[in-house]
C-alpha atoms as a PDB file:
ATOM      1  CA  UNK A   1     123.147 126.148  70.241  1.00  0.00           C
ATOM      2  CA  UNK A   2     121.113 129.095  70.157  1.00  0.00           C
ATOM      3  CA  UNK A   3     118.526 130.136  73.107  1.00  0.00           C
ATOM      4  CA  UNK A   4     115.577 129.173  70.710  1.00  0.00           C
ATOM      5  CA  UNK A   5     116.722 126.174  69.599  1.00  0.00           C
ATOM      6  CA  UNK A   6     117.212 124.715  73.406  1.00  0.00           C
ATOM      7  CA  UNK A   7     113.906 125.874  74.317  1.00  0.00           C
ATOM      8  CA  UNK A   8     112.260 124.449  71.124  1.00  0.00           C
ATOM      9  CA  UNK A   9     113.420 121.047  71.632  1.00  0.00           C
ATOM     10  CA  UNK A  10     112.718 121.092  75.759  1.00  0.00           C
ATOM     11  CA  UNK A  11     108.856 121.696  74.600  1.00  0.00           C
ATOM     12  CA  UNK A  12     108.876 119.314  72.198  1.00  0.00           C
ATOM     13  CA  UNK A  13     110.390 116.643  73.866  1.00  0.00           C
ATOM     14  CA  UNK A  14     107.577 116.942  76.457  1.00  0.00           C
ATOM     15  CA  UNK A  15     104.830 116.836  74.099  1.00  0.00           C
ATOM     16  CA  UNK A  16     106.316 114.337  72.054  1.00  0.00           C
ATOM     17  CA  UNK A  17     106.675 112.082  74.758  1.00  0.00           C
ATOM     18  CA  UNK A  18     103.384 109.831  74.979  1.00  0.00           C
ATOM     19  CA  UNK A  19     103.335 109.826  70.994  1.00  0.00           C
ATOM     20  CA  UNK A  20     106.666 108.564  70.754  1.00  0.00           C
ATOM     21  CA  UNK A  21     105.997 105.367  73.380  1.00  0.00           C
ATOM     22  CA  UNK A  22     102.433 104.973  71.534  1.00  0.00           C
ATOM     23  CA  UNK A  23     105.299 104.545  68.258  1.00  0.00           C
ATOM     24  CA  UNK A  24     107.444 101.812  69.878  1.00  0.00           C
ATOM     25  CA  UNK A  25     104.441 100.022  71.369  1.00  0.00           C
ATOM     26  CA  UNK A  26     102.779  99.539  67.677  1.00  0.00           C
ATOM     27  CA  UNK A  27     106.594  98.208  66.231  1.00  0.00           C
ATOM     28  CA  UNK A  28     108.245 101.737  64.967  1.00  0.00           C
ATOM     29  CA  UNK A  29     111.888 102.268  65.169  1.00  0.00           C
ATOM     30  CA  UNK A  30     113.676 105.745  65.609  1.00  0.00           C
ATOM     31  CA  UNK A  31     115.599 105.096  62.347  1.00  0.00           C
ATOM     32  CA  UNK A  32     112.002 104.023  60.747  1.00  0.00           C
ATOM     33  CA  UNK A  33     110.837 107.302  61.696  1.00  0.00           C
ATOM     34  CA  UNK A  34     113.276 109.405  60.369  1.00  0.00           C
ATOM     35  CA  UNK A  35     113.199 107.839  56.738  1.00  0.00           C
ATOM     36  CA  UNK A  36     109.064 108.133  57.052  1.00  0.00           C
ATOM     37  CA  UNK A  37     109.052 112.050  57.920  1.00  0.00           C
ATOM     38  CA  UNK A  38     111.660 112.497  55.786  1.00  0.00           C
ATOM     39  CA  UNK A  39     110.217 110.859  52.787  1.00  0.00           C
ATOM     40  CA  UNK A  40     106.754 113.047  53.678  1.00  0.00           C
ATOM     41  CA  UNK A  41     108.519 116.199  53.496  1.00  0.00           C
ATOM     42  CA  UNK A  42     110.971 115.449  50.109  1.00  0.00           C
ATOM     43  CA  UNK A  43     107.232 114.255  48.263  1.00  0.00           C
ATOM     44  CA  UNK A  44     105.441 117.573  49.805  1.00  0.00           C
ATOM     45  CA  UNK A  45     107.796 119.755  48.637  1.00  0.00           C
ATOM     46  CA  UNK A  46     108.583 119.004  45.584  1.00  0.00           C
ATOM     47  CA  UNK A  47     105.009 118.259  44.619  1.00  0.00           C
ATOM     48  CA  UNK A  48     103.655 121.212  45.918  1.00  0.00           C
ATOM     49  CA  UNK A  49     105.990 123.753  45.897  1.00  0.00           C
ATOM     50  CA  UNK A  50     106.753 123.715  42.500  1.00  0.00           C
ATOM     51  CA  UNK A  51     103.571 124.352  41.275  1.00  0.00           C
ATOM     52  CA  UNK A  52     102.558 127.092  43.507  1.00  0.00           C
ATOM     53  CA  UNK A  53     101.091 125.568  46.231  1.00  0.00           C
ATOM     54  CA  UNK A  54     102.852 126.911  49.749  1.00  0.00           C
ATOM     55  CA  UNK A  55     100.382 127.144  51.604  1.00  0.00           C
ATOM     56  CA  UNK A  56      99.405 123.502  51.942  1.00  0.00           C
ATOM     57  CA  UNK A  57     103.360 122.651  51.020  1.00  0.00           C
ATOM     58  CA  UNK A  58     104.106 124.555  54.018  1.00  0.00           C
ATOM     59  CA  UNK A  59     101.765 123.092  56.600  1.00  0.00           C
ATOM     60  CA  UNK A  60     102.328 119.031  55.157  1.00  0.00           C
ATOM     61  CA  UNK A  61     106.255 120.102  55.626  1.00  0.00           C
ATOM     62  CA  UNK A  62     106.033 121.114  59.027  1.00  0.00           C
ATOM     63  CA  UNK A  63     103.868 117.961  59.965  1.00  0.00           C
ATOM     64  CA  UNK A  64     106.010 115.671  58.429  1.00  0.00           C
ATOM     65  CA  UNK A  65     109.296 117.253  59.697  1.00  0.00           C
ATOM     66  CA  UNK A  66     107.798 117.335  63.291  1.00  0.00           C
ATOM     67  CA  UNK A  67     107.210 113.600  62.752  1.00  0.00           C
ATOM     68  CA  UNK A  68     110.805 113.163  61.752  1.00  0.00           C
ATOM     69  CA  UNK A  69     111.755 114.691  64.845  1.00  0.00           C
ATOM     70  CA  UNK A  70     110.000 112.271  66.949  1.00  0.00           C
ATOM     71  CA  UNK A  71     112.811 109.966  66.050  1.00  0.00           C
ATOM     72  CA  UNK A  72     114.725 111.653  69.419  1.00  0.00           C
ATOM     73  CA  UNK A  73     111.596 111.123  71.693  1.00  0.00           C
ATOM     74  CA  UNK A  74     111.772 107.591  70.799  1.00  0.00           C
ATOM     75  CA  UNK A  75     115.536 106.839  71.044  1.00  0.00           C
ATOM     76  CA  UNK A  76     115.327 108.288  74.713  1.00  0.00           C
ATOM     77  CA  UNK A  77     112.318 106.266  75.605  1.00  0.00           C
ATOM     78  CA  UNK A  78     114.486 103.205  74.510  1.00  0.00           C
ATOM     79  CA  UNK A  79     117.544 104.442  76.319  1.00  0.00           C
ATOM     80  CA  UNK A  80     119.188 106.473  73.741  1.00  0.00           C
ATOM     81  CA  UNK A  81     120.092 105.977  70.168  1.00  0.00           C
ATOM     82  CA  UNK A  82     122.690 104.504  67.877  1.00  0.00           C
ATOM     83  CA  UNK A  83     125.756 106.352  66.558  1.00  0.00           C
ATOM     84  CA  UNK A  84     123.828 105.030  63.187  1.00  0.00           C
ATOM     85  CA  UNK A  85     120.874 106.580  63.522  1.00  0.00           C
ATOM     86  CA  UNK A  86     122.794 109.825  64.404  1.00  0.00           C
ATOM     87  CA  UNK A  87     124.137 109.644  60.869  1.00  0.00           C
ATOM     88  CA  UNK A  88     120.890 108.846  59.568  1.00  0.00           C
ATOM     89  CA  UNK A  89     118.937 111.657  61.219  1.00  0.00           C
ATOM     90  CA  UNK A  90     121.621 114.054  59.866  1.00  0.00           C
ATOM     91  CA  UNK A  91     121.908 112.628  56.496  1.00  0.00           C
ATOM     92  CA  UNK A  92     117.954 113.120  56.166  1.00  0.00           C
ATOM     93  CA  UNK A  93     117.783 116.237  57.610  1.00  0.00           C
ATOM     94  CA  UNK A  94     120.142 117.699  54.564  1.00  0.00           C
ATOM     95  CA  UNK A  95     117.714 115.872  52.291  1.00  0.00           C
ATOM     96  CA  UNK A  96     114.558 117.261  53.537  1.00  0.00           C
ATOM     97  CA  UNK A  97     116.282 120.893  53.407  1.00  0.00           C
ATOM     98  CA  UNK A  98     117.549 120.496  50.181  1.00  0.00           C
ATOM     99  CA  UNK A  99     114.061 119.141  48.669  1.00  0.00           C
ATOM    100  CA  UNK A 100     111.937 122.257  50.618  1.00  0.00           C
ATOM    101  CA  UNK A 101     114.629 124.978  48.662  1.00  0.00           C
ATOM    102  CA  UNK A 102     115.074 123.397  45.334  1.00  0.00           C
ATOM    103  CA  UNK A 103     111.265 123.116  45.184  1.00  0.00           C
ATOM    104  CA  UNK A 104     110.446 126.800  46.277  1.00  0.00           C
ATOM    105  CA  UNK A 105     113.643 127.591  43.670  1.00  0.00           C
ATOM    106  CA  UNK A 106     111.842 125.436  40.946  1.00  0.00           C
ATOM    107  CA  UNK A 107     108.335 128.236  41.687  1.00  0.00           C
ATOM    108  CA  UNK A 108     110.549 131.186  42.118  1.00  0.00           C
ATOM    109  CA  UNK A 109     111.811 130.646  38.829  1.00  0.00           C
ATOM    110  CA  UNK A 110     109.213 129.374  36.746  1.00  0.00           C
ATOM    111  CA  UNK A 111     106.312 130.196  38.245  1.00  0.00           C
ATOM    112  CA  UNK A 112     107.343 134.040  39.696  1.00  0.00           C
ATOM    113  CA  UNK A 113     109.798 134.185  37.230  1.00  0.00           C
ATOM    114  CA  UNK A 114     112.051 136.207  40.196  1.00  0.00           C
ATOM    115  CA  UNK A 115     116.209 136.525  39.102  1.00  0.00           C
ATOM    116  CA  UNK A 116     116.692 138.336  42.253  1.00  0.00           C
ATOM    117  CA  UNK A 117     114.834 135.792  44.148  1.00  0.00           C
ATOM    118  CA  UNK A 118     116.091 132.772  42.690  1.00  0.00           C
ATOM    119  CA  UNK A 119     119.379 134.255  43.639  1.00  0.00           C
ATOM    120  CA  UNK A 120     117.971 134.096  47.287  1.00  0.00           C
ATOM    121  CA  UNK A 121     116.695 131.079  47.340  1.00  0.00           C
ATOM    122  CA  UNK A 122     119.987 129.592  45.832  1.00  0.00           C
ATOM    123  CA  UNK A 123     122.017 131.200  48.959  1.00  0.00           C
ATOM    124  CA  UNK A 124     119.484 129.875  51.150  1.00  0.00           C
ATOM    125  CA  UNK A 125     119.969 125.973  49.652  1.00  0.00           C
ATOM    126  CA  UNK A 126     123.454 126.521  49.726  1.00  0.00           C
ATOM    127  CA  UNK A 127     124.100 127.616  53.039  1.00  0.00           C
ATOM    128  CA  UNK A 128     121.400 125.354  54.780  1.00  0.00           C
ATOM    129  CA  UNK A 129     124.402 122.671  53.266  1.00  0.00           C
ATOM    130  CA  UNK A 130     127.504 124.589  54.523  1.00  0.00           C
ATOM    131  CA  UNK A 131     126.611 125.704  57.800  1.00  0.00           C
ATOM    132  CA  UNK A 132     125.513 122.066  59.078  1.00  0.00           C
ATOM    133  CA  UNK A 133     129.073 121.231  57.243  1.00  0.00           C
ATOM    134  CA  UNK A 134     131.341 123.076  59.008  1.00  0.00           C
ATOM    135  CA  UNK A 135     129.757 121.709  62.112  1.00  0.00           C
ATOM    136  CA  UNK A 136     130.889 118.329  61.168  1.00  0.00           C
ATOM    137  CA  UNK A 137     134.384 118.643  59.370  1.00  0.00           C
ATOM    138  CA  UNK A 138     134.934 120.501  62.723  1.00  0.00           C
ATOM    139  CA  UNK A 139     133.967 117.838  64.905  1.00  0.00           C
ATOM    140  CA  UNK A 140     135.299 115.061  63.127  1.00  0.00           C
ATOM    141  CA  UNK A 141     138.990 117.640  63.262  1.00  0.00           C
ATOM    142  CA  UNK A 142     138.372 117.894  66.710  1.00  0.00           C
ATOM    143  CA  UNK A 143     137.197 121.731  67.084  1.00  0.00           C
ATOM    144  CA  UNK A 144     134.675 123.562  67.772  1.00  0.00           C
ATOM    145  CA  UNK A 145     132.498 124.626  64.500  1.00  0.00           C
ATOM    146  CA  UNK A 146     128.556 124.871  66.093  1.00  0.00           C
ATOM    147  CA  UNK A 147     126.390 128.057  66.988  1.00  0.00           C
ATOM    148  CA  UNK A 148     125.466 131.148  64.950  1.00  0.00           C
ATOM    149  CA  UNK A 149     122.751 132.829  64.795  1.00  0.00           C
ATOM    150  CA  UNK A 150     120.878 130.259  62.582  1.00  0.00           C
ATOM    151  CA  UNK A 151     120.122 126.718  63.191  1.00  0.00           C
ATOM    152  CA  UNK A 152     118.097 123.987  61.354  1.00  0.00           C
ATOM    153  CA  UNK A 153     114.494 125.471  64.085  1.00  0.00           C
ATOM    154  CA  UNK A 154     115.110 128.988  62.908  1.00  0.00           C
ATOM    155  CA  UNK A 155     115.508 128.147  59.171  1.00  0.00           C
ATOM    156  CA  UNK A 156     112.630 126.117  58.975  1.00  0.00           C
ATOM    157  CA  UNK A 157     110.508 128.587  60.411  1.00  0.00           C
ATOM    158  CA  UNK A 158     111.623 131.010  58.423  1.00  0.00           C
ATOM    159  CA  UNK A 159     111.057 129.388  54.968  1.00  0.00           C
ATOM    160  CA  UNK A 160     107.572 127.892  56.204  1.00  0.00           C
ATOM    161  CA  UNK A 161     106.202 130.825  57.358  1.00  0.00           C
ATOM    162  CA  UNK A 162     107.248 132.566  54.316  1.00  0.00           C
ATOM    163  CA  UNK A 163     106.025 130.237  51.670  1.00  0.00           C
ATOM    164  CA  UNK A 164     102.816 129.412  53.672  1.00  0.00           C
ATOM    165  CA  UNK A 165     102.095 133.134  54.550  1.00  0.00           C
ATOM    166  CA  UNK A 166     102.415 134.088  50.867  1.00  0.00           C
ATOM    167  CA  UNK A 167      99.692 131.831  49.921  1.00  0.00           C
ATOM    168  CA  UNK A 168      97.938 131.893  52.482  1.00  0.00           C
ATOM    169  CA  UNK A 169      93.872 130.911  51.968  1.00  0.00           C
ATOM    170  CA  UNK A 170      91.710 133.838  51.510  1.00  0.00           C
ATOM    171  CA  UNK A 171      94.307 136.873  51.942  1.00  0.00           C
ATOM    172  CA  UNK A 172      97.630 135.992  50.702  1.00  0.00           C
ATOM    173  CA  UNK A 173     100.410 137.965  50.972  1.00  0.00           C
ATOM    174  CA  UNK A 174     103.091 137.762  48.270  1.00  0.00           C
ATOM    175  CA  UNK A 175     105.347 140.175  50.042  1.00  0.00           C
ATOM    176  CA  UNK A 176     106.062 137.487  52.704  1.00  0.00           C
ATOM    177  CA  UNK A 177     108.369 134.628  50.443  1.00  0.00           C
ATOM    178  CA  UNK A 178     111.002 137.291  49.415  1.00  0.00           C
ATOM    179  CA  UNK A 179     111.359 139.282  52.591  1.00  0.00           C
ATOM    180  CA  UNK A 180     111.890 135.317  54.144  1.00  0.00           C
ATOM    181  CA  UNK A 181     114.275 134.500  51.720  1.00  0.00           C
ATOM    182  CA  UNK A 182     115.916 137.088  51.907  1.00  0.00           C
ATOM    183  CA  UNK A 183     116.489 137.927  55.902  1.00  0.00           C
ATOM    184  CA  UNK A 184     117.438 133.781  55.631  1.00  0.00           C
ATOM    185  CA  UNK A 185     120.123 134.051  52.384  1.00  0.00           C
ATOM    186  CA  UNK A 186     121.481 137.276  54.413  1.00  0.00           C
ATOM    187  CA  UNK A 187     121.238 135.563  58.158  1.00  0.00           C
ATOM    188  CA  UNK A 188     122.476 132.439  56.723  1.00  0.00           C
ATOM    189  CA  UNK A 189     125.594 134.061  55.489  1.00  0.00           C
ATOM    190  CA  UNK A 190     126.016 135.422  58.855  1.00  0.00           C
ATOM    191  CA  UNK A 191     125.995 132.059  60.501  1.00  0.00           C
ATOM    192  CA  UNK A 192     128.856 130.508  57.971  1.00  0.00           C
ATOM    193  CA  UNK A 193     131.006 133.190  58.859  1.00  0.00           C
ATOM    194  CA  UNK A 194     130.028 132.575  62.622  1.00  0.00           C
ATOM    195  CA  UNK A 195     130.932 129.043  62.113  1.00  0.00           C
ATOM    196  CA  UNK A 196     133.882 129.290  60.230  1.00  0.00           C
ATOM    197  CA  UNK A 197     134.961 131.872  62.829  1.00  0.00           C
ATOM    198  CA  UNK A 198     134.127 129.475  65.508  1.00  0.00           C
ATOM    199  CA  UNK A 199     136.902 126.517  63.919  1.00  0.00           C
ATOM    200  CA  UNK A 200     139.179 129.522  63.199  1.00  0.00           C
ATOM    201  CA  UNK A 201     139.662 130.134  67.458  1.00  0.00           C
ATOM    202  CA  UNK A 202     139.355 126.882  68.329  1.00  0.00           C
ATOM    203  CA  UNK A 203     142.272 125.241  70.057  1.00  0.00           C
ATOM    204  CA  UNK A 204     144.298 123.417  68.229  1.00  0.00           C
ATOM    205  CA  UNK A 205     142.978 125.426  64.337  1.00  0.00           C
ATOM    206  CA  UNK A 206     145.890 126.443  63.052  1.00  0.00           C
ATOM    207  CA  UNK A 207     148.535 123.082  64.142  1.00  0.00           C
ATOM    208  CA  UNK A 208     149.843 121.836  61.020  1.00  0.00           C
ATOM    209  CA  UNK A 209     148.982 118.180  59.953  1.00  0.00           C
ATOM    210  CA  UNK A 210     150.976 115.859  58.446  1.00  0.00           C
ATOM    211  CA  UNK A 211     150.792 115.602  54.828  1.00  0.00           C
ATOM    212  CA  UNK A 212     149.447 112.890  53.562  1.00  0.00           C
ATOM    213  CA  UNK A 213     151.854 110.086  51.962  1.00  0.00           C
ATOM    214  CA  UNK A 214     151.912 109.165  48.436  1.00  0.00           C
ATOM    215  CA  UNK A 215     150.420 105.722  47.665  1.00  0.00           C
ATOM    216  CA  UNK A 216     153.327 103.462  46.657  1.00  0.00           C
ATOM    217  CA  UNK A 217     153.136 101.491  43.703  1.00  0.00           C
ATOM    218  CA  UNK A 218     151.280  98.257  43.177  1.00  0.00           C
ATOM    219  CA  UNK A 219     152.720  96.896  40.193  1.00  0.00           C
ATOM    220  CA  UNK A 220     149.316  97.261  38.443  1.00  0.00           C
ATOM    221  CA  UNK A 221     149.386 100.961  37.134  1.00  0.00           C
ATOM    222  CA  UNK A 222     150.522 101.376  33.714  1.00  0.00           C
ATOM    223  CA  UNK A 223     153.169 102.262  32.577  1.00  0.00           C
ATOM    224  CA  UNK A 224     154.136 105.524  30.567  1.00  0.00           C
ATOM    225  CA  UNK A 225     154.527 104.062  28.037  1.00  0.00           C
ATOM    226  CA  UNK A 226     151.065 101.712  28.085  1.00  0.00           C
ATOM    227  CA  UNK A 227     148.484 103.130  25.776  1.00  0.00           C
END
């Protein structure tokens, strides 16, 4: 995990820390949590950001995905989480990521009417899938597949500050969503190569598995000559 990251989630989890026990004591649930901030940021951006609205996209985003990462306050105050709600939280997160770029795609393309941008935009959605991907396949293979120099903290930064900046009340400044999109789509590309790298050296990469054995027959297939 990058530098930033670590020190972003230390902070937080001391702020966060009297909100999340004021959650448990009124009945939330880490997993009930994650679905609400999660739900808050899909309906901000794609109700906002499509039509042109980044500025106030941007800020509900951010307060909705800080709420969704209260989820981890919580499970500690309880004494951890659940392998489930792991899954959860992860599965979400790829949600929410996918909902903030299609919508900013959706602008960029009908709204700015940008081909170059769209192309960014399309890298950035793409790669915010892959590089949590690797990460995963890797693990579940058994090697390492994590760091780079662009995690979930850094990206949503990025894209925030870019959309919100852009239209931003009283002085926008346009400039800001492609130069973001494009130092992301270019970082971002980076970090999959990182990753990838990262599985390549890992002990144990390059061991051959077993191939997988053909199922055998049931007796319920059909027959060649079955039409």
């Amino acid at each position: 995990m990058s530098d930033f990251y670590l020190m972003t989630r230390a902070a937080y989890a001391k702020l966060s820390g009297p909100v999340a026990k004021g959650a448990l004591k009124i009945g939330l649930t880490p997993d009930m949590v994650t679905i609400i901030g999660t739900a808050g940021s899909v309906l901000a951006a794609l109700t906002l950001f499509p039509i042109g609205v980044l500025w106030w996209g941007a800020v509900a985003v951010f307060v909705f995905v800080l709420a969704d990462m209260l989820d981890g306050a919580m499970a500690r105050e309880r004494g951890g989480g659940t392998r489930f709600g792991a899954v959860l939280d992860a599965t979400c997160d790829r949600i929410s990521d996918g909902a903030i770029f299609c919508g900013l795609l959706w602008w960029v393309i009908f709204g700015l009417h940008s081909s170059s941008l769209a192309v960014a935009t399309m890298i950035c959605l793409v790669t915010s899938q892959v590089i949590s991907y690797v990460k995963a396949r890797a693990e579940a293979s058994g090697l390492e597949g994590g760091g780079g120099l662009i995690e979930r903290p850094e990206r949503l930064i990025i894209v925030l500050v870019g959309a919100g900046f852009s239209d931003l009340p009283f002085f926008p400044m346009p400039v800001f969503l492609p130069v973001a999109m494009w130092v992301l789509a270019v970082l971002s590309l980076v970090t999959v190569g990182q990753r990838v790298h990262s599985v390549r050296s890992s002990t144990g990469a390059m061991d051959k598995i077993a191939p997988a054995r053909p199922q055998q027959p049931t007796g319920d297939e059909p027959t060649g000559t079955e039409q």
